[in-house]
Protein backbone atom coordinates (compact mmCIF):
# COMPACT_ATOMS: atom_id res chain seq x y z
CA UNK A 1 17.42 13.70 0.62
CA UNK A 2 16.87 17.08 -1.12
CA UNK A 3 17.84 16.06 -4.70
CA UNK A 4 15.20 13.28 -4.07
CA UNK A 5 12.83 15.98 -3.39
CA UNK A 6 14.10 18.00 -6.48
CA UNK A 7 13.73 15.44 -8.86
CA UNK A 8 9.65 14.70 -6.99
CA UNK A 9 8.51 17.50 -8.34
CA UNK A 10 9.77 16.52 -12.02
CA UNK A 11 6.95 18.03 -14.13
CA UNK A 12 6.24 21.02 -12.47
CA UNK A 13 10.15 22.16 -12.15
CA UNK A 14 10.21 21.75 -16.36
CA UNK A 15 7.69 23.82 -16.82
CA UNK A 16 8.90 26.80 -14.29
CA UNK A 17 12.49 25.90 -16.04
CA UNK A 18 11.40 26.60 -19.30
CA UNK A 19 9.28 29.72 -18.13
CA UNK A 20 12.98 30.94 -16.49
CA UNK A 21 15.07 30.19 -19.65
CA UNK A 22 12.75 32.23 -21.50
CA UNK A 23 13.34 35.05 -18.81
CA UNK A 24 17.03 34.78 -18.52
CA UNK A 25 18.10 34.54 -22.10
CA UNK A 26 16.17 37.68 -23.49
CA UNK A 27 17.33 39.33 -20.43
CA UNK A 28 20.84 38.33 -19.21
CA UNK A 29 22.15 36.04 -22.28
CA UNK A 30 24.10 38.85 -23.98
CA UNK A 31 25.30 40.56 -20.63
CA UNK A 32 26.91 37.63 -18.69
CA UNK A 33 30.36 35.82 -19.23
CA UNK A 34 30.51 31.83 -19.51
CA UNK A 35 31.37 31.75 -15.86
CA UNK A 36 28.79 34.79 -14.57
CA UNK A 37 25.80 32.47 -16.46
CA UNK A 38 27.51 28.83 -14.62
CA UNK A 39 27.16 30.55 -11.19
CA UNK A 40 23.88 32.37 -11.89
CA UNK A 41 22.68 28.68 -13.10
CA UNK A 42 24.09 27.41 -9.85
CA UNK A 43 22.20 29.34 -7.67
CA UNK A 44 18.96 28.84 -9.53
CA UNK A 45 19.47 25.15 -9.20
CA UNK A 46 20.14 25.53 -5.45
CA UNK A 47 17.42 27.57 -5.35
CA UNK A 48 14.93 24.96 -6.63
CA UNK A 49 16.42 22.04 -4.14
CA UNK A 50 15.39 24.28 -1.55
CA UNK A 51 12.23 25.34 -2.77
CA UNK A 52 11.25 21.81 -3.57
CA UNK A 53 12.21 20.07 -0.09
CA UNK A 54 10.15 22.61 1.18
CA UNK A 55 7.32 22.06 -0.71
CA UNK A 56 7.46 18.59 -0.17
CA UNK A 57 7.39 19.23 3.04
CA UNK A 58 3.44 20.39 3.59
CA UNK A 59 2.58 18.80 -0.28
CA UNK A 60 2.31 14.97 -1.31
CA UNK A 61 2.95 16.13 -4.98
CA UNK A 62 4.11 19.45 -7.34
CA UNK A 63 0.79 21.18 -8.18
CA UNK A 64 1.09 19.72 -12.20
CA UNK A 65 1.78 16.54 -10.79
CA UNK A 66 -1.15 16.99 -8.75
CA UNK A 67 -3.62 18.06 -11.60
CA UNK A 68 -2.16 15.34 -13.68
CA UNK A 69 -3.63 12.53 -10.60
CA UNK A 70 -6.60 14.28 -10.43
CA UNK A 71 -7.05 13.88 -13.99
CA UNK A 72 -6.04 10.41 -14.16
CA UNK A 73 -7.83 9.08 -10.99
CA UNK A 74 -11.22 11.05 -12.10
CA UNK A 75 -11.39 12.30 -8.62
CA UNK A 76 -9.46 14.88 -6.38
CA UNK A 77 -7.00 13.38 -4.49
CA UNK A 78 -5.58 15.89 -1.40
CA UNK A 79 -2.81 17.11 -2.06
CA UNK A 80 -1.50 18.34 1.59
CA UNK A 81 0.34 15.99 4.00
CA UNK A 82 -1.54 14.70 6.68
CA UNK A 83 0.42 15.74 9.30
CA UNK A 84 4.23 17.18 9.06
């Protein structure tokens, strides 16, 4: 399920998120309408289904989510798929 896939990658989507709101507001706050920023925000999101069911398709985890195993096992666990 792609928003299952979306929501796998949890950490490392806030931090791109937050990295893209910084982006978008200092560049397109003051020059789109109400419903020019909804569709532009519905297109990101799209955007980042798709990039995340892809991911998850050759990766076990988001690359933070990954460093934050890694960390907490004390020991580098792979992070590509065995086979896909």
């Amino acid at each position: 399920m792609p928003i299952g896939s979306f929501c796998h990658l949890e950490c490392s989507r806030k931090i791109k998120q937050k990295r893209l709101d910084s982006a978008r507001r200092d560049i397109l706050y003051e020059s789109l309408s109400p419903s020019e920023t909804f569709i532009t925000a519905t297109f990101v999101f799209i955007g980042q289904v798709i990039f995340s069911k892809l991911w998850l398709t050759y990766f076990q985890f988001g690359p933070l989510e990954w460093i934050w195993r890694c960390f907490t096992y004390k020991e580098l666990i792979p992070i590509r798929k065995k086979s896909f």
